[in-house]
N, C-alpha and C. Protein backbone atom coordinates (compact mmCIF):
# COMPACT_ATOMS: atom_id res chain seq x y z
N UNK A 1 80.32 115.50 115.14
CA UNK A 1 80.77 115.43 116.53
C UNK A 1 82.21 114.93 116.60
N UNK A 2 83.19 115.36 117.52
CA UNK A 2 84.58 115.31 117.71
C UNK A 2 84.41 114.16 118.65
N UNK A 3 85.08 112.50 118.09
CA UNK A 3 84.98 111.71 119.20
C UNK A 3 86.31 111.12 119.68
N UNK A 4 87.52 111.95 118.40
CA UNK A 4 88.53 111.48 119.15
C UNK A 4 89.83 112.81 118.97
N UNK A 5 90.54 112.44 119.47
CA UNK A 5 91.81 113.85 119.48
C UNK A 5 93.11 112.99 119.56
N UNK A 6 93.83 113.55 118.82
CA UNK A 6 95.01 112.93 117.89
C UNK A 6 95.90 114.32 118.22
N UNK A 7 97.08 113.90 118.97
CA UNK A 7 98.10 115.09 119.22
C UNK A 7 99.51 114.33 118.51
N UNK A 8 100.01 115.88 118.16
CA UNK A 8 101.57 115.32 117.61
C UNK A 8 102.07 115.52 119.20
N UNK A 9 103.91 115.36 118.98
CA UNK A 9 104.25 115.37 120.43
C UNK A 9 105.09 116.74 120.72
N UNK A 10 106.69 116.75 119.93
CA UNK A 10 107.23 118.09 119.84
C UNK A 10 106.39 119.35 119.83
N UNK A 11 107.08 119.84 120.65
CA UNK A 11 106.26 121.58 120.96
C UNK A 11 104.68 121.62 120.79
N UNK A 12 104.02 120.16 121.30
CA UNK A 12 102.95 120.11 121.21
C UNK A 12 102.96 119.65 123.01
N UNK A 13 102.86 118.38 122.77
CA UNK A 13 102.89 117.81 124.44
C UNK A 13 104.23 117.80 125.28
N UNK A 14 105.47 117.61 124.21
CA UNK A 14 106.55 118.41 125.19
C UNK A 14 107.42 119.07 124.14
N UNK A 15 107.91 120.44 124.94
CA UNK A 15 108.18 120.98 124.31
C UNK A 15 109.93 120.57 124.29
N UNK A 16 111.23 121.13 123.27
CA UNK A 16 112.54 120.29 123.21
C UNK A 16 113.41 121.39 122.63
N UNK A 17 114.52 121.00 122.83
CA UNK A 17 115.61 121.64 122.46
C UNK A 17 117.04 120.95 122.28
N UNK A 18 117.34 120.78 120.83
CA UNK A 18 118.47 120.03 120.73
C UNK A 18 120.19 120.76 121.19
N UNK A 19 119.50 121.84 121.01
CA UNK A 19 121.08 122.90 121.45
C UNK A 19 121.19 123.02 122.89
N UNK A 20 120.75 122.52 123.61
CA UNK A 20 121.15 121.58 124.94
C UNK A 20 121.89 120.79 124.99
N UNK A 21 121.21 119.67 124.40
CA UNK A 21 122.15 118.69 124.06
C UNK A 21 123.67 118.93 123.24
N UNK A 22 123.96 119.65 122.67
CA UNK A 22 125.19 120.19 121.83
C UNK A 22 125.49 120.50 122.94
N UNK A 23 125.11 121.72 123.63
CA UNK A 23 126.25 122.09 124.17
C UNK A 23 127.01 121.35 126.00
N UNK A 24 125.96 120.09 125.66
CA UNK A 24 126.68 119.49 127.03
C UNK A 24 127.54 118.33 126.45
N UNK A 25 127.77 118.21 125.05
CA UNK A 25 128.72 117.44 124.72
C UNK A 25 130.19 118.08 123.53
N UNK A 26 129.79 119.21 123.57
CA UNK A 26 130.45 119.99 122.21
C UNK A 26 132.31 120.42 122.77
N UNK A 27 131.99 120.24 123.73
CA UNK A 27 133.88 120.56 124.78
C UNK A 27 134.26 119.01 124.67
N UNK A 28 133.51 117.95 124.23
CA UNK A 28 134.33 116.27 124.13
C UNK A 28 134.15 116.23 122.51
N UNK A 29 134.34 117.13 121.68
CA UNK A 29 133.89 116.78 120.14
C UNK A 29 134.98 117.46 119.57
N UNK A 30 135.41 116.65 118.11
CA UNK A 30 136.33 117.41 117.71
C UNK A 30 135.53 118.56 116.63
N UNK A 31 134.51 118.35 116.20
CA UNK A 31 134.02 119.10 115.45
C UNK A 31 133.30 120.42 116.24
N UNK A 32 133.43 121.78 115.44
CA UNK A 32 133.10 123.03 115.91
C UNK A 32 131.79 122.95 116.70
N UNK A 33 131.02 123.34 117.53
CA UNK A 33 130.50 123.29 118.15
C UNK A 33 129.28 123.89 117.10
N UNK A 34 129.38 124.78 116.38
CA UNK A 34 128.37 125.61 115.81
C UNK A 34 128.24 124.32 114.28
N UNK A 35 128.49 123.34 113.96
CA UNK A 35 128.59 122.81 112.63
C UNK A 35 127.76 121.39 113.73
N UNK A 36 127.89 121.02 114.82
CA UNK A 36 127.51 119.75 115.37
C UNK A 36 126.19 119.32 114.77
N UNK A 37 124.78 120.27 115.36
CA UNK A 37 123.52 120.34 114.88
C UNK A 37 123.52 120.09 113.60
N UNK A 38 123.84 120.86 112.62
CA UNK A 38 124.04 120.80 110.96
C UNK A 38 123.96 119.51 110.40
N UNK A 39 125.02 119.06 111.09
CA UNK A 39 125.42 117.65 110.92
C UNK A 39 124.66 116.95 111.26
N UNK A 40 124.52 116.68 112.52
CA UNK A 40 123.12 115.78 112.76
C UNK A 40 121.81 115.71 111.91
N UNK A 41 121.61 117.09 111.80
CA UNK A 41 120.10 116.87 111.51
C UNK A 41 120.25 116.30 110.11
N UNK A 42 121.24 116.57 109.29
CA UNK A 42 121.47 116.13 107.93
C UNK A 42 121.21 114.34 107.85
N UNK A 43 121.04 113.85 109.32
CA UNK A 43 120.32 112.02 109.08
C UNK A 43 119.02 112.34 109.56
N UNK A 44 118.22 113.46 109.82
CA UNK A 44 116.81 113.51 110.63
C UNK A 44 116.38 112.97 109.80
N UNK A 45 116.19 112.89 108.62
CA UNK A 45 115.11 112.46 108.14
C UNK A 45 114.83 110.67 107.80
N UNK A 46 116.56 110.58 108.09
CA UNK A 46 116.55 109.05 107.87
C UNK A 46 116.19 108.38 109.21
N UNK A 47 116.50 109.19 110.15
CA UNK A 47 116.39 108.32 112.01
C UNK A 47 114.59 108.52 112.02
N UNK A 48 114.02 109.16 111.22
CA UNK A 48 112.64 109.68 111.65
C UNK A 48 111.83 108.52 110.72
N UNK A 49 112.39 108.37 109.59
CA UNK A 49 111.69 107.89 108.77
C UNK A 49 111.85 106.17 108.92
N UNK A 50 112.89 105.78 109.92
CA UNK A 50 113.31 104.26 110.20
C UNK A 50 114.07 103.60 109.17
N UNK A 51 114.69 104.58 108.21
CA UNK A 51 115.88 104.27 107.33
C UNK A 51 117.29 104.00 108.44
N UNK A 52 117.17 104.49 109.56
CA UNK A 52 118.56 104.64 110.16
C UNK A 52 118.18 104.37 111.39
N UNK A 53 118.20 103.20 112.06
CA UNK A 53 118.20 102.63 113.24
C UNK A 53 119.21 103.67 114.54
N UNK A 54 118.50 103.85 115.81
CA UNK A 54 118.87 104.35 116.59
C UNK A 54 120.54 104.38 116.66
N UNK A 55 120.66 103.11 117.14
CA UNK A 55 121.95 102.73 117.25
C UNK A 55 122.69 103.21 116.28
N UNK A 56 122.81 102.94 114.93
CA UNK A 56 123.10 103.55 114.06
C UNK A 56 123.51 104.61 113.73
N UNK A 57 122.27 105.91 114.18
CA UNK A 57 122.23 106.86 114.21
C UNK A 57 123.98 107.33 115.25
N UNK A 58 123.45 106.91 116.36
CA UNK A 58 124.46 107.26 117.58
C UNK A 58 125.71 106.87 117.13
N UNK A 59 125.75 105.99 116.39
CA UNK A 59 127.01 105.43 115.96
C UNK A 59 128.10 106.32 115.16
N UNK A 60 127.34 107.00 114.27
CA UNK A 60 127.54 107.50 112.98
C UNK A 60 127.55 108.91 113.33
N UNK A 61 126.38 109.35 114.47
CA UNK A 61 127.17 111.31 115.08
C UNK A 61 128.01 110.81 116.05
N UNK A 62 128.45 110.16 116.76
CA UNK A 62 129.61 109.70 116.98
C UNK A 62 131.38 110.41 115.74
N UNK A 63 130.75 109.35 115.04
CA UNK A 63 131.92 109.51 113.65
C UNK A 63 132.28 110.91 113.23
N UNK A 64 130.79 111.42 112.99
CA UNK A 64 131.12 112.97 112.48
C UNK A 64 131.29 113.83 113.57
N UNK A 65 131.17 113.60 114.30
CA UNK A 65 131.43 114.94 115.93
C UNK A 65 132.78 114.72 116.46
N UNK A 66 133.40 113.44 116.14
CA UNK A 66 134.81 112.78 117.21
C UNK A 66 134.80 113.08 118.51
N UNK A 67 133.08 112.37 118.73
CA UNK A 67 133.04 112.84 120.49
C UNK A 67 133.99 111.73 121.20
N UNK A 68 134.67 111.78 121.86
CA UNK A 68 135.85 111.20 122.97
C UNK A 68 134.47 110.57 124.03
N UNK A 69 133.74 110.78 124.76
CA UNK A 69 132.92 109.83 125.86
C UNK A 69 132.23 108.93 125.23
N UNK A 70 131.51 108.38 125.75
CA UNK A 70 131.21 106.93 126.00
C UNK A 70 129.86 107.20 125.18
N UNK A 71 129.24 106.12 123.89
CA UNK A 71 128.46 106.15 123.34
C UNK A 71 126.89 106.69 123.85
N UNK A 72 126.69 105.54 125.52
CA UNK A 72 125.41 105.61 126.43
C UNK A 72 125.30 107.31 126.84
N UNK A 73 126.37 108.03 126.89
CA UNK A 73 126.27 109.53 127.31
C UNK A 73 125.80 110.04 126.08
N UNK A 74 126.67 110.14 124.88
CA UNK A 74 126.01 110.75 123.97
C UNK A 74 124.35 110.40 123.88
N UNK A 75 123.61 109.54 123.52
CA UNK A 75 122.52 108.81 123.36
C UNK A 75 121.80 109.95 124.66
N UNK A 76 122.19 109.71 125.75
CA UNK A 76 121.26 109.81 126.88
C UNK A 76 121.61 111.59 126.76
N UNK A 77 122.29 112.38 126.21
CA UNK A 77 122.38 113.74 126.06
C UNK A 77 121.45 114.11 125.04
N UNK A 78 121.03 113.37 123.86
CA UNK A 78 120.21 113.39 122.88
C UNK A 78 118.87 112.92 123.00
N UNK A 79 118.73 112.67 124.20
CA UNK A 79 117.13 111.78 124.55
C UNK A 79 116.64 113.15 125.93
N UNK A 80 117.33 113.62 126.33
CA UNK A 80 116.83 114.36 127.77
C UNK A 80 116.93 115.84 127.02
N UNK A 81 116.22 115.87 126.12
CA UNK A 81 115.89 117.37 125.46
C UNK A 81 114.24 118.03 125.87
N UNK A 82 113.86 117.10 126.08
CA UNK A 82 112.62 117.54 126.38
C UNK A 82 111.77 118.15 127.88
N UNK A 83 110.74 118.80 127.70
CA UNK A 83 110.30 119.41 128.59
C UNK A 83 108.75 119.46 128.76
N UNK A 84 108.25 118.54 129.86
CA UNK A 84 106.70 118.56 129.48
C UNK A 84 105.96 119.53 129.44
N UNK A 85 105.05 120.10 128.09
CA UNK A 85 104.00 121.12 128.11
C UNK A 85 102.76 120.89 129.34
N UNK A 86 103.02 121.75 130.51
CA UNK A 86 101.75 121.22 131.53
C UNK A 86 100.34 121.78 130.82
N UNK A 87 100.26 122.73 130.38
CA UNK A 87 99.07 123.33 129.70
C UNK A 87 98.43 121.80 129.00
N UNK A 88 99.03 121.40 127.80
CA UNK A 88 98.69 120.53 127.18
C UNK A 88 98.40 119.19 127.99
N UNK A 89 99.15 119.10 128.53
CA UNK A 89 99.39 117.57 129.66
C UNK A 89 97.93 118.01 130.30
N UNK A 90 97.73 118.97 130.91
CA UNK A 90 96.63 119.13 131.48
C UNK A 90 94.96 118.83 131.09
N UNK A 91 94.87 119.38 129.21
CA UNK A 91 93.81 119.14 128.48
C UNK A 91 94.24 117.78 128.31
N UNK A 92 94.75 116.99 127.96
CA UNK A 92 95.23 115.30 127.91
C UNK A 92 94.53 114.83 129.22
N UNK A 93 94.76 115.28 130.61
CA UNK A 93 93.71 114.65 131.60
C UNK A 93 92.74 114.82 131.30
N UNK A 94 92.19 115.79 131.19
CA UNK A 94 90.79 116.20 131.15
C UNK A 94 89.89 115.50 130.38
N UNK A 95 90.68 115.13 128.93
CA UNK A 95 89.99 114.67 127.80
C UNK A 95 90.35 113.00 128.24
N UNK A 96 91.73 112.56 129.02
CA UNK A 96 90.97 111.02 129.33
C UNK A 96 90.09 111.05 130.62
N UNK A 97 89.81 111.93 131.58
CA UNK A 97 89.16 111.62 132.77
C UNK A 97 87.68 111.62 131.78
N UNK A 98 86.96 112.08 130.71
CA UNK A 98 86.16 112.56 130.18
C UNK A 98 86.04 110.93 129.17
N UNK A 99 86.73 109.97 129.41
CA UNK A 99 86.33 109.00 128.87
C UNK A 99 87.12 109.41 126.91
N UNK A 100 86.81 110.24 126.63
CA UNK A 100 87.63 109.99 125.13
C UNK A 100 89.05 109.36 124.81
N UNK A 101 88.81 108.73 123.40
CA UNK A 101 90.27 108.17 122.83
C UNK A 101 91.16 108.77 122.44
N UNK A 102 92.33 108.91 122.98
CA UNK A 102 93.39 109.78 122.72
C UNK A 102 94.03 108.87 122.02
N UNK A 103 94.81 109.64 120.64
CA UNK A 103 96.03 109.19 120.08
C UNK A 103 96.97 110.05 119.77
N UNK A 104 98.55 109.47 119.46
CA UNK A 104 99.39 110.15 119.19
C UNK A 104 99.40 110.17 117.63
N UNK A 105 100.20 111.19 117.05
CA UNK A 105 100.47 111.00 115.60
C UNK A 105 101.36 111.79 115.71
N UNK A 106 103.23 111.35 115.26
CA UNK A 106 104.59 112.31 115.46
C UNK A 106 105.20 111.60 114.39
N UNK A 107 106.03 112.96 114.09
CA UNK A 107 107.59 112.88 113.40
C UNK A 107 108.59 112.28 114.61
N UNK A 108 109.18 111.34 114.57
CA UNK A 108 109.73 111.21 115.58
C UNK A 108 110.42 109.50 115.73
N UNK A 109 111.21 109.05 116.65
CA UNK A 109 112.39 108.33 115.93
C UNK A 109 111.96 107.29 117.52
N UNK A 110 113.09 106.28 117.39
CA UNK A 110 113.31 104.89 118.03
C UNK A 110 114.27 105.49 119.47
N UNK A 111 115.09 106.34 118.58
CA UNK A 111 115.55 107.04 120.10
C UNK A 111 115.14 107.81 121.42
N UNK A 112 114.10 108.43 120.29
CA UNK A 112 113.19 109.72 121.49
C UNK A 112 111.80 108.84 121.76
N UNK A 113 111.27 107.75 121.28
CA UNK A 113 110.24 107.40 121.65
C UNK A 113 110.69 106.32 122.91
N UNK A 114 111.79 105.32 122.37
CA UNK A 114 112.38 104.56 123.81
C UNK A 114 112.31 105.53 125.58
N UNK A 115 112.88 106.80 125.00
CA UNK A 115 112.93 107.42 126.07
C UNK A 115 111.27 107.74 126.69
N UNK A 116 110.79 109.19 125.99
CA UNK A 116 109.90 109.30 126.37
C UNK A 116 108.60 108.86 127.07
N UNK A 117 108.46 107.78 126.33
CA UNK A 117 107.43 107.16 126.91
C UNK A 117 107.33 106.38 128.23
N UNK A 118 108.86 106.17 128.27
CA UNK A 118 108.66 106.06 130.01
C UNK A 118 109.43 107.19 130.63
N UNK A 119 109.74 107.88 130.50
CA UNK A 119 109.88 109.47 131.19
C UNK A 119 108.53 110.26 131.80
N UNK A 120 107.53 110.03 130.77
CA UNK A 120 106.47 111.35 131.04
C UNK A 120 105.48 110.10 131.52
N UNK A 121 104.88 110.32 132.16
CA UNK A 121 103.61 109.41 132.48
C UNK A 121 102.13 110.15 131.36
N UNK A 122 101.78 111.43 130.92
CA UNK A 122 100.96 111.50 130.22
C UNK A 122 101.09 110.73 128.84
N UNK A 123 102.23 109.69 128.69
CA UNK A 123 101.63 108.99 127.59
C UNK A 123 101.30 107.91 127.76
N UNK A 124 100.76 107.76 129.22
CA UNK A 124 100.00 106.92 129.50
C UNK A 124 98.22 106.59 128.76
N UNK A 125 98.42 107.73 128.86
CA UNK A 125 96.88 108.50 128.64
C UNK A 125 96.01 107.99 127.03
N UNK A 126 97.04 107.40 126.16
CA UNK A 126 97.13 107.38 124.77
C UNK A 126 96.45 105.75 124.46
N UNK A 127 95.71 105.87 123.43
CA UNK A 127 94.79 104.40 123.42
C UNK A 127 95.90 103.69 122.13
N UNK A 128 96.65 104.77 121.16
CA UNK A 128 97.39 103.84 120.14
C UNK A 128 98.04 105.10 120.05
N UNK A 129 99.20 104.65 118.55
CA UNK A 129 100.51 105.93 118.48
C UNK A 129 100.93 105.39 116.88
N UNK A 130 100.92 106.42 116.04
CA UNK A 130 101.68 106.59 114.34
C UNK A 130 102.75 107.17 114.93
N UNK A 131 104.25 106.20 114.71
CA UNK A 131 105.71 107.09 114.56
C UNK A 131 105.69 107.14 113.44
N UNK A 132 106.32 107.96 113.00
CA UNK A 132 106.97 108.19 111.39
C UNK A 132 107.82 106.98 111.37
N UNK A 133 108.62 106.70 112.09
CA UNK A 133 110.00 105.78 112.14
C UNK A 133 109.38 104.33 111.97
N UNK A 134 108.17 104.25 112.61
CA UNK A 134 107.27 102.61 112.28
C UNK A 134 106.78 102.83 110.78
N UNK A 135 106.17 103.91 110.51
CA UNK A 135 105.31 104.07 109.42
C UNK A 135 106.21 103.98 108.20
N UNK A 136 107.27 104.43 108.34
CA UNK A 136 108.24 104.86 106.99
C UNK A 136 107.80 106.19 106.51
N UNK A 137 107.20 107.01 106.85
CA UNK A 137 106.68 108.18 105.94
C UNK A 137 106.71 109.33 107.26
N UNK A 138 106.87 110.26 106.40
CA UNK A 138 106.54 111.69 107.77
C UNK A 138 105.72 112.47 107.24
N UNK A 139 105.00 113.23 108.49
CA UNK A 139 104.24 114.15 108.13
C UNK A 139 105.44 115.33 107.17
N UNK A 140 104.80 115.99 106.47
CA UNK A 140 102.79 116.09 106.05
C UNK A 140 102.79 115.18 104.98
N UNK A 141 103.34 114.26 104.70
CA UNK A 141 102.96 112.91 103.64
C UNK A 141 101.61 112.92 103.78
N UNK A 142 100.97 112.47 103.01
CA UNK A 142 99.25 111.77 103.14
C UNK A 142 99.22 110.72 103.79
N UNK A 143 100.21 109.78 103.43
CA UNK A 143 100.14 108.44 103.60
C UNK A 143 100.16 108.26 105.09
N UNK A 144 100.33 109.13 105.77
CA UNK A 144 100.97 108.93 107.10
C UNK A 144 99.43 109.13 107.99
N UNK A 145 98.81 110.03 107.14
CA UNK A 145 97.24 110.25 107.82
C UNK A 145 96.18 109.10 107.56
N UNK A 146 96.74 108.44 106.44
CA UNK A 146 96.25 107.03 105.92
C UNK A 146 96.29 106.16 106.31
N UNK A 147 97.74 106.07 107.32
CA UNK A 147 98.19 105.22 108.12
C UNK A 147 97.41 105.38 109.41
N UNK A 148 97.30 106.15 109.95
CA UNK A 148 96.43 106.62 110.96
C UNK A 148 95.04 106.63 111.17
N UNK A 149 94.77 106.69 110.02
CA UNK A 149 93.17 106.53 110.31
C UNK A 149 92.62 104.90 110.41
N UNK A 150 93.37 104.02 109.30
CA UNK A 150 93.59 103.07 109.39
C UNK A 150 93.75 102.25 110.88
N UNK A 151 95.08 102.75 111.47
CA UNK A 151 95.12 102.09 112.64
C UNK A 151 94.57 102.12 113.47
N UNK A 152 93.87 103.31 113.80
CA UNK A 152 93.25 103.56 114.82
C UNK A 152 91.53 103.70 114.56
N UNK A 153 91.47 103.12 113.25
CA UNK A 153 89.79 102.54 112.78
C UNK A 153 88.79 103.78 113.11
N UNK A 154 89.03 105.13 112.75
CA UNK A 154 88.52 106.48 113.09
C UNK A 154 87.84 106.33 111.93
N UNK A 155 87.00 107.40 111.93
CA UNK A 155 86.39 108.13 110.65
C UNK A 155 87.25 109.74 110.91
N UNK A 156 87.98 110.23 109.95
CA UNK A 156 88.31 111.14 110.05
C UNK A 156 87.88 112.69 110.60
N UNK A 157 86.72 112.46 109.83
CA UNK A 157 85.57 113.83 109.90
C UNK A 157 85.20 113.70 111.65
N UNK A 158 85.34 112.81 112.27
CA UNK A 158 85.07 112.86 113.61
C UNK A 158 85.90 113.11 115.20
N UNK A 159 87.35 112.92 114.27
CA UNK A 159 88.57 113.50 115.27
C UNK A 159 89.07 114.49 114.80
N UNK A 160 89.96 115.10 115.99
CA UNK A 160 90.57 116.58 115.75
C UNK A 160 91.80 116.04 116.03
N UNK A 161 92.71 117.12 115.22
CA UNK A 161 94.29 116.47 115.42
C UNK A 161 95.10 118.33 115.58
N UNK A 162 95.47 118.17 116.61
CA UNK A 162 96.50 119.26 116.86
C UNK A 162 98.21 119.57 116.63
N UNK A 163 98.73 119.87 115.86
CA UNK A 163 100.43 119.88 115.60
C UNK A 163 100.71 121.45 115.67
N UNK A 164 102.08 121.52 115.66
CA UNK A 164 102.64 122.96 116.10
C UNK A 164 102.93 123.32 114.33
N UNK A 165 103.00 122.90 112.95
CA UNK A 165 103.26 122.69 112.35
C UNK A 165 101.91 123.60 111.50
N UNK A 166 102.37 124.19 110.20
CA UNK A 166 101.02 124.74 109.90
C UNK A 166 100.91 123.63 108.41
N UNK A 167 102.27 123.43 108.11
CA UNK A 167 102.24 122.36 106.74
C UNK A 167 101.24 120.61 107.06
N UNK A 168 101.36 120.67 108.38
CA UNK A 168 100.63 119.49 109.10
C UNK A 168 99.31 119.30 108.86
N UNK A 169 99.00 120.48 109.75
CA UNK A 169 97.56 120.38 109.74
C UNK A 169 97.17 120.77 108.54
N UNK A 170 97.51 121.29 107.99
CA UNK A 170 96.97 121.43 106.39
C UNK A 170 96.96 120.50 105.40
N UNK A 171 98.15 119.29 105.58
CA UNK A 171 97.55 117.73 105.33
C UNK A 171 96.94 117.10 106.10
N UNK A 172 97.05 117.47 107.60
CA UNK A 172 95.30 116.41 107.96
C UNK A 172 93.96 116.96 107.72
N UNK A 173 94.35 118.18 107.18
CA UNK A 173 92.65 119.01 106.70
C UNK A 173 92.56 118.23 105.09
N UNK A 174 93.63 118.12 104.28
CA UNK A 174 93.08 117.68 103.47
C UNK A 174 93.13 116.10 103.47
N UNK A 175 93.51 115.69 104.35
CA UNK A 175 93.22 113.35 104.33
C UNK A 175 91.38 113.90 105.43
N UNK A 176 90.88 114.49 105.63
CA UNK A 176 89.60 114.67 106.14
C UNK A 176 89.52 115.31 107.31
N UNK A 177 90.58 115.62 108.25
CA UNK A 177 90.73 115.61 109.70
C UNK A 177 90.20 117.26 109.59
N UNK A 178 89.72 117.05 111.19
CA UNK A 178 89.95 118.98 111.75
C UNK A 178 90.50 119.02 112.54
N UNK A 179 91.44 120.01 112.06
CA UNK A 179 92.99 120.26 112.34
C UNK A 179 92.88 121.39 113.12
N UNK A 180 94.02 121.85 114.00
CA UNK A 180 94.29 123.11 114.77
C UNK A 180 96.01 123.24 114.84
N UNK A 181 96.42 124.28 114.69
CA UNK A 181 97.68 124.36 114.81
C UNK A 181 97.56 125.02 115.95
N UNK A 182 99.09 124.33 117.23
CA UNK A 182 98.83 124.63 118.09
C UNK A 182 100.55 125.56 118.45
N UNK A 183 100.45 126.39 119.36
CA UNK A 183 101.72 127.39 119.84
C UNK A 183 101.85 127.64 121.08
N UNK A 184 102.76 126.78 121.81
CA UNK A 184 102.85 126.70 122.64
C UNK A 184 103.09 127.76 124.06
N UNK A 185 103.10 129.17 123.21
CA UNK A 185 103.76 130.51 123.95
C UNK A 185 102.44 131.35 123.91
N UNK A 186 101.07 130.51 123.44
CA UNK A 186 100.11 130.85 123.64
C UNK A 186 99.00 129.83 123.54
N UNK A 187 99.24 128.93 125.09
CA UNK A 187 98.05 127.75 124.83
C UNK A 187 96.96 128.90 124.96
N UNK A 188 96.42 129.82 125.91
CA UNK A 188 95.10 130.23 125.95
C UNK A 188 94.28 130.55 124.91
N UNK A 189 95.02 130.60 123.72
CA UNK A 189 94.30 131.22 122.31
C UNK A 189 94.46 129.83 121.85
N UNK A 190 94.66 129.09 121.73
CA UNK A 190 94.39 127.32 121.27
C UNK A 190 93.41 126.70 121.99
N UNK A 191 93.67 126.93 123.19
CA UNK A 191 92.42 126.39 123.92
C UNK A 191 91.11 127.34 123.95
N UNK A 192 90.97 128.91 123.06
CA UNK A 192 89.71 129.10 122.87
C UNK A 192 89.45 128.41 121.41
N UNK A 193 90.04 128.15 120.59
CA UNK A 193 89.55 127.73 119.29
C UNK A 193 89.59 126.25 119.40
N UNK A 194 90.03 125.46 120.09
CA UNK A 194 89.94 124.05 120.55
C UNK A 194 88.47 123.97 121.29
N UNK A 195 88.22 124.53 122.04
CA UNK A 195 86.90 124.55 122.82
C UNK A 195 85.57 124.99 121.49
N UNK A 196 86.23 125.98 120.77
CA UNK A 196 84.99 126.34 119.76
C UNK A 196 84.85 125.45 118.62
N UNK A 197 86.00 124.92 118.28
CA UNK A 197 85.40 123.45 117.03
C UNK A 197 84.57 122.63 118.14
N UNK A 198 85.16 122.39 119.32
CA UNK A 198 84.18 121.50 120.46
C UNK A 198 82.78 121.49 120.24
N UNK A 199 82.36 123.23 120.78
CA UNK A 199 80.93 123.48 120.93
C UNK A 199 80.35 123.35 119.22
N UNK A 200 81.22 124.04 117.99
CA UNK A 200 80.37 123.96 116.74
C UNK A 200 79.77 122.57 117.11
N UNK A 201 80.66 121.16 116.63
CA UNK A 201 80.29 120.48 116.29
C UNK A 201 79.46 119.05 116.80
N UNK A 202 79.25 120.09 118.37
CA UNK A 202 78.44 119.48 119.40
C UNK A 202 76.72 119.40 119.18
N UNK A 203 76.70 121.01 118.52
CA UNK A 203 75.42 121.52 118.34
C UNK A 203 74.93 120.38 117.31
């Protein structure tokens, strides 16, 4: 029986786009507009993993972009990328009006979680949360599902965990979990195979 559901967040519960953000700061940068992203993402793994403190982070694409405005703009151009999935937001009510424990489990940093979580009110909805950036590790690490099961005192075999990611769920299928990869340009075909692990493992 499925007693708990574990969502990642990107292009899961909201969906994002960093080339937004570029291009509302790329006319104050001395660097090419098409090399900005490149650059950045070349610390993702350190801002995700909590090697590289927010601030930090901002500090340092700062350095490599030679953006001319004010640090708080950059930051707040890099935090308002997102866009809430209502489909998903929607099964998130349903499943807390229905009394179950929701958790989060994301790749994801000190910058975008400051924001988010008071932006969207569905992460209200959430009983606990694995960042990569707390944990030190990112998916699809093991350790990170280790970390998770741990914190949130689950038995694996009994929650379902959904990511947009197919390398994901294929490490929470193998730390024990049942996994669904989810696509956001087609919740209706997620939400029939979400509903059918439901009913299997109801019977």
């Amino acid at each position: 029986m499925i007693r708990h559901y574990i969502f990642d967040i990107g292009n899961v519960i909201l969906k994002f786009d960093f080339s937004v953000a570029v291009s509302q700061v790329a006319d104050r940068c001395a660097l090419a507009e098409a090399d900005i992203l490149p650059s950045l993402m070349s610390m993702h793994e350190d801002l995700e993993t909590g090697r590289l403190s927010a601030d930090d982070f901002i500090a340092e694409a700062i350095r490599r972009t030679g953006f001319t405005g004010e640090a708080e703009e950059f930051r707040r151009r890099f935090q308002e990328i997102f866009e809430v999935n209502e489909p998903i937001s929607e099964l998130i009510e349903e499943l807390h009006a229905a009394g179950a424990p929701l958790y989060l489990l994301s790749n994801t940093s000190d910058l975008h979680v400051s924001f988010f979580t008071k932006a969207y009110g569905v992460f209200d909805r959430f009983h606990d949360a694995v960042y990569s950036h707390e944990a030190g590790c990112m998916k699809p690490d093991a350790e990170i599902f280790r970390i998770a099961e741990a914190q949130f005192g689950i038995d694996p075999s009994e929650a379902i965990y959904v990511d947009d990611l197919p390398a994901n769920v294929a490490a929470a299928e193998a730390a024990g979990f049942r996994a669904l990869v989810y696509d956001h340009r087609d919740h209706d075909d997620f939400r029939r195979r979400f509903d059918a692990v439901i009913s299997e493992l109801s019977d």
